[in-house]
C-alpha atoms as a PDB file:
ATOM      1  CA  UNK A   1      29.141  36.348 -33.757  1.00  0.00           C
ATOM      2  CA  UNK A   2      30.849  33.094 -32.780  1.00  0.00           C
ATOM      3  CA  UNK A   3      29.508  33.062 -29.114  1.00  0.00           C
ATOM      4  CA  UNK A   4      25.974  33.464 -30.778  1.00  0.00           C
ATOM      5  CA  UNK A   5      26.744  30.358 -33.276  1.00  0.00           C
ATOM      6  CA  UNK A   6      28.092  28.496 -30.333  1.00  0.00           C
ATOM      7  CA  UNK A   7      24.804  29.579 -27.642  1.00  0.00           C
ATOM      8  CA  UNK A   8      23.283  27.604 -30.360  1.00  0.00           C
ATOM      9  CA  UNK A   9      25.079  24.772 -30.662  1.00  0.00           C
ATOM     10  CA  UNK A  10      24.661  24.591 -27.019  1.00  0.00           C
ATOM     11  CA  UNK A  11      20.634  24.967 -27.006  1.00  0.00           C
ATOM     12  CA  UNK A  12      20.064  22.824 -29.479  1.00  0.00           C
ATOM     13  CA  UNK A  13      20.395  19.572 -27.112  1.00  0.00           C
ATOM     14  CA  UNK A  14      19.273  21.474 -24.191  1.00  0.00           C
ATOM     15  CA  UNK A  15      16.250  22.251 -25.143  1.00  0.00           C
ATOM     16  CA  UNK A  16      15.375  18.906 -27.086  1.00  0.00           C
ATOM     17  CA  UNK A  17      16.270  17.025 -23.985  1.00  0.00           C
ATOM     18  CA  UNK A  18      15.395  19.307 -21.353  1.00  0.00           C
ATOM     19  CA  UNK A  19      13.560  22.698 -21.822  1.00  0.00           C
ATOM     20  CA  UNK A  20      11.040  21.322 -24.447  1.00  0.00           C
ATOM     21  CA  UNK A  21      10.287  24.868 -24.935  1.00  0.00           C
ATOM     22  CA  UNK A  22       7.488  23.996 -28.080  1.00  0.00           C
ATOM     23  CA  UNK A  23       6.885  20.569 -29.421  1.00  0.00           C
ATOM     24  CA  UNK A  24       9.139  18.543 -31.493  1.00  0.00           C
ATOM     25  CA  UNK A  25       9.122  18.777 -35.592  1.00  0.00           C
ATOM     26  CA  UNK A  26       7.840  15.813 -37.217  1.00  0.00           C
ATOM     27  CA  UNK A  27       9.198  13.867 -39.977  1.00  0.00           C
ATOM     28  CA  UNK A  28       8.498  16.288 -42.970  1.00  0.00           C
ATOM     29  CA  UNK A  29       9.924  19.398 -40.528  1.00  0.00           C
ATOM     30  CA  UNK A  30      12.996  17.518 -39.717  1.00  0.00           C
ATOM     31  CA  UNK A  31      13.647  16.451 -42.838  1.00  0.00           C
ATOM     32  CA  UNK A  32      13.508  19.789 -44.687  1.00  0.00           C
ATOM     33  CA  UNK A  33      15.781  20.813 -42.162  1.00  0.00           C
ATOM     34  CA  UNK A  34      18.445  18.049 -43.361  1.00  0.00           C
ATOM     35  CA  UNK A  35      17.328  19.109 -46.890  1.00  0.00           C
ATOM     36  CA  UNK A  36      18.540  23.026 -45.976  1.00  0.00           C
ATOM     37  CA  UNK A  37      21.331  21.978 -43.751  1.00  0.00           C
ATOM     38  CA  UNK A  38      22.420  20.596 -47.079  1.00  0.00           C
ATOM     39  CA  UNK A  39      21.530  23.428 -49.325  1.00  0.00           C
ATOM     40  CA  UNK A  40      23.450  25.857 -47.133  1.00  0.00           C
ATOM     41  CA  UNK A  41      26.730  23.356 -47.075  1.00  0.00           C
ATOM     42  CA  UNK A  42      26.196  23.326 -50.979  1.00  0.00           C
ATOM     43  CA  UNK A  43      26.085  27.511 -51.150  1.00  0.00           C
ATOM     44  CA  UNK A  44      29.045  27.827 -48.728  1.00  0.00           C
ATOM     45  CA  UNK A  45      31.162  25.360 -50.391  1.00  0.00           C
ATOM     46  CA  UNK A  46      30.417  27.659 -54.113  1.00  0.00           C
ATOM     47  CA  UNK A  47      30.957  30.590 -52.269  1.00  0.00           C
ATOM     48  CA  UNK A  48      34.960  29.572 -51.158  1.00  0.00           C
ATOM     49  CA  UNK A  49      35.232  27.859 -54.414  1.00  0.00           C
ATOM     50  CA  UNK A  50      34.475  31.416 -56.435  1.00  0.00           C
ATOM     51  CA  UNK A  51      36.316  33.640 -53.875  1.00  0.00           C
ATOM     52  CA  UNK A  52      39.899  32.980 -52.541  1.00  0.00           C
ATOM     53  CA  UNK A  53      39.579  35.998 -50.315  1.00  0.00           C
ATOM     54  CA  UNK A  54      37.017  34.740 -47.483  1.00  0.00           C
ATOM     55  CA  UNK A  55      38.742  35.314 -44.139  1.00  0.00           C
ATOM     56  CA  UNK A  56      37.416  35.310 -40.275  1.00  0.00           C
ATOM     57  CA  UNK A  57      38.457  38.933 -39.907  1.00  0.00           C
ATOM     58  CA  UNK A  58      37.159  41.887 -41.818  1.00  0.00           C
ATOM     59  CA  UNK A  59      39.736  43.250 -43.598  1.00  0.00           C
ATOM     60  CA  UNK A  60      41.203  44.725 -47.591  1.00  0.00           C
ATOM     61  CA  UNK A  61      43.692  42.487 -48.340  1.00  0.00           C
ATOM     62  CA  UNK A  62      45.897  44.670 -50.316  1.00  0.00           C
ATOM     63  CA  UNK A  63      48.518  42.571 -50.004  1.00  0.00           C
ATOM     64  CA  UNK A  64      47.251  39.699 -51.495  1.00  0.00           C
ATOM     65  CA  UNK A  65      45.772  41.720 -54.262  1.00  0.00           C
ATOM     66  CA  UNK A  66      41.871  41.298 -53.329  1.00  0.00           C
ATOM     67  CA  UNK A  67      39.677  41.893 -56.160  1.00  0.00           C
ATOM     68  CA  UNK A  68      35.635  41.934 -56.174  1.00  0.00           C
ATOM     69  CA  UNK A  69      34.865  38.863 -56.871  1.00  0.00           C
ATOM     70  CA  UNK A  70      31.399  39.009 -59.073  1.00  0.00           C
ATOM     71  CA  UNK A  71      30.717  35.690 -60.430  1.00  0.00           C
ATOM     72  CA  UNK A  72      28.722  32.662 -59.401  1.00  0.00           C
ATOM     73  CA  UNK A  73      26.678  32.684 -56.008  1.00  0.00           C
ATOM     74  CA  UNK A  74      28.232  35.942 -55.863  1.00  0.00           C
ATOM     75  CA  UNK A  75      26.359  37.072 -58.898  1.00  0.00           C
ATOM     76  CA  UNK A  76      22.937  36.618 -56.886  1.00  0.00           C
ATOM     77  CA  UNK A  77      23.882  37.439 -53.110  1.00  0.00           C
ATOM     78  CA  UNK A  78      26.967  40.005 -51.842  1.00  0.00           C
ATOM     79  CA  UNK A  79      27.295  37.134 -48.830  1.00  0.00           C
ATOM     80  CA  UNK A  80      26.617  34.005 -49.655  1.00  0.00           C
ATOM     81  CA  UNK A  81      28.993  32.654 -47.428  1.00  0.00           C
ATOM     82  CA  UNK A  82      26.661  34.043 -44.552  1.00  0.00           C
ATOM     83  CA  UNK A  83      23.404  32.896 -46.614  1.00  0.00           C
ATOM     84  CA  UNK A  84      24.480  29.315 -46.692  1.00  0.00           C
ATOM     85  CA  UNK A  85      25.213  29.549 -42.622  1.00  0.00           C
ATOM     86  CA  UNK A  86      22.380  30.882 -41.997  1.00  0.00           C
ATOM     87  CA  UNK A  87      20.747  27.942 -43.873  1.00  0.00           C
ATOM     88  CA  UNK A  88      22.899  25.476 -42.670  1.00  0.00           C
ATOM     89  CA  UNK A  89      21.824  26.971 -38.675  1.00  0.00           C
ATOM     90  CA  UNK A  90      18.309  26.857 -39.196  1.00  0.00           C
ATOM     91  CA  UNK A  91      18.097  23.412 -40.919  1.00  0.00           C
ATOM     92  CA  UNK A  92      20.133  21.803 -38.375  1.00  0.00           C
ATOM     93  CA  UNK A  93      17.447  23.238 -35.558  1.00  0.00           C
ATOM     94  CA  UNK A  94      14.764  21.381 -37.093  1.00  0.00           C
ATOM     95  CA  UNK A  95      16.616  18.561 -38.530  1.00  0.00           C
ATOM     96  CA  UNK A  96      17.541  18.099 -34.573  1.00  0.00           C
ATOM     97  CA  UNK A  97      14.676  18.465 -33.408  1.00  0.00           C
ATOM     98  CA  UNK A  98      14.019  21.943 -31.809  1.00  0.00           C
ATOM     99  CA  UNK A  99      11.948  25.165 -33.306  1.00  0.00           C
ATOM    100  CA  UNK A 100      12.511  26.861 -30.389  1.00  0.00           C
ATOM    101  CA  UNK A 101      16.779  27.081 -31.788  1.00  0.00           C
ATOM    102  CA  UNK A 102      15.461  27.583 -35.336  1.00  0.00           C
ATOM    103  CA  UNK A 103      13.561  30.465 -33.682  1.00  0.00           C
ATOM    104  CA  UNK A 104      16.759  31.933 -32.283  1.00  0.00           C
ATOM    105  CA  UNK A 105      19.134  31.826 -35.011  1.00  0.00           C
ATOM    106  CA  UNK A 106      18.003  35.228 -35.400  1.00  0.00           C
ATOM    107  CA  UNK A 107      20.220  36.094 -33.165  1.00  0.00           C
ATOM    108  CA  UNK A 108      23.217  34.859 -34.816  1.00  0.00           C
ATOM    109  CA  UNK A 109      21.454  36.310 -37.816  1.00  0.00           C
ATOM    110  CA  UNK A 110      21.426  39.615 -36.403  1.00  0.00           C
ATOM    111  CA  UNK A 111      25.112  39.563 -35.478  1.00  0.00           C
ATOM    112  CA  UNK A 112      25.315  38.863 -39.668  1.00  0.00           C
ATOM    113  CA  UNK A 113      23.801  41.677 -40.298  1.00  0.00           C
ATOM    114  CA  UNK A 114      25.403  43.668 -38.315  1.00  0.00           C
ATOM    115  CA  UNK A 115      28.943  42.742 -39.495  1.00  0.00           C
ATOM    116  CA  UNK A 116      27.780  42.968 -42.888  1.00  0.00           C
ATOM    117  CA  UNK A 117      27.143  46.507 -42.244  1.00  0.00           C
ATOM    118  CA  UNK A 118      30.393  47.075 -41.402  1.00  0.00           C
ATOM    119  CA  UNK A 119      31.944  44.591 -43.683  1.00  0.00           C
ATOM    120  CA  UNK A 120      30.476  46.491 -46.215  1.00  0.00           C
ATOM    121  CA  UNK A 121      31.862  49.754 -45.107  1.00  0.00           C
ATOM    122  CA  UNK A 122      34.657  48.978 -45.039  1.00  0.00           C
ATOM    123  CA  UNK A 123      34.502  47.395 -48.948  1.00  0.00           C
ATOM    124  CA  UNK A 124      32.852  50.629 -49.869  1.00  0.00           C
ATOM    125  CA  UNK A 125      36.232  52.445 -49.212  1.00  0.00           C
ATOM    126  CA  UNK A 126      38.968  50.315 -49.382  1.00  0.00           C
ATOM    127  CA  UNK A 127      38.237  47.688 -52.672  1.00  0.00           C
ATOM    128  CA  UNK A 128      38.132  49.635 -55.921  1.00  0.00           C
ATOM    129  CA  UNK A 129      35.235  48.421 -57.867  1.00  0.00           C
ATOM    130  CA  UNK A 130      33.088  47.245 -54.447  1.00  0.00           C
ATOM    131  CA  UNK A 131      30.270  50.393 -54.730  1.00  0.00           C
ATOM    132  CA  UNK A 132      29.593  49.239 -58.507  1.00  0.00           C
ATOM    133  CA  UNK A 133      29.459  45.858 -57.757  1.00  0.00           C
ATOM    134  CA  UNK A 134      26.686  46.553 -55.040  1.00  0.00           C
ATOM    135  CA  UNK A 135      24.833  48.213 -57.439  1.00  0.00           C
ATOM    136  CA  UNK A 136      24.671  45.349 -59.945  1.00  0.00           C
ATOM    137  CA  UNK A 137      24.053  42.666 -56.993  1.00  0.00           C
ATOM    138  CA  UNK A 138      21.221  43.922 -54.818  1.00  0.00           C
ATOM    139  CA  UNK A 139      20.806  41.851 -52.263  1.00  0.00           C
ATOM    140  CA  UNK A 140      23.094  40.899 -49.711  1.00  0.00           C
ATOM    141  CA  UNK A 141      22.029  38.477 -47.952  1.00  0.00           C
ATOM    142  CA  UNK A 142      18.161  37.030 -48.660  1.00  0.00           C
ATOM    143  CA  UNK A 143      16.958  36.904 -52.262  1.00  0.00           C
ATOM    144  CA  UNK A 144      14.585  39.017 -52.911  1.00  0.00           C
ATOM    145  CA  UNK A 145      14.276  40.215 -49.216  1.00  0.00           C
ATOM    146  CA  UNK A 146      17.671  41.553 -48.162  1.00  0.00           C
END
């Protein structure tokens, strides 16, 4: 998943400066990429204010007690932390300057999704509560969508 958010890091400039692989946003593309590179900061920042238990690795952490946390952005989405990245990723492709990167953050989307699936597993069996909670919150990822 990292090598996928770094490939993109890498394109970006590539392509802008180099590739030109479709044309340029304008002004009102760009900047409604700044506006969602902003929006996805703002839902990743409430989303390790309301849970305490974010880590790189997916893992129960019994031993710090993990609970399900239930309560603010995690009320709408199951991963917001992974919603506001995925904002953040596609706003900074436009706001820089290249559709062709905001058309291939779904690849690093896809690797999302994919450890979602097993993040979730994993929740299902290990964190009491976890099963009920993705009953009540529907969507894991995209409102309405996913």
């Amino acid at each position: 998943m990292v090598a996928t958010w770094g490939s993109l890091i890498v394109f970006i400039p590539l392509d802008v400066f180099r590739l030109h692989l479709l044309r340029t946003p304008g002004f009102f593309a760009s900047f409604l990429g700044l506006l969602l590179v902003f929006a996805g900061w703002w839902v990743t920042y409430l989303s390790y204010s309301e849970n305490a238990f974010g880590a790189l690795v997916v893992r129960h952490q019994q031993e710090r007690q993990q609970v399900v946390v239930a309560s603010g952005v995690y009320s709408l989405l199951r991963h917001p932390m992974y919603a506001g990245g995925s904002l953040g990723w596609i706003g900074a492709s436009l706001w820089l300057g290249s559709y062709a990167a905001a058309l291939l953050t779904i690849v690093p989307i896809g690797t999302i999704a994919l450890r979602i699936h097993f993040e979730e597993q994993l929740l299902r069996r290990a964190l009491p509560g976890y099963d009920v909670y993705c009953h009540r919150v529907r969507y894991r990822l995209m409102p309405f969508i996913w």
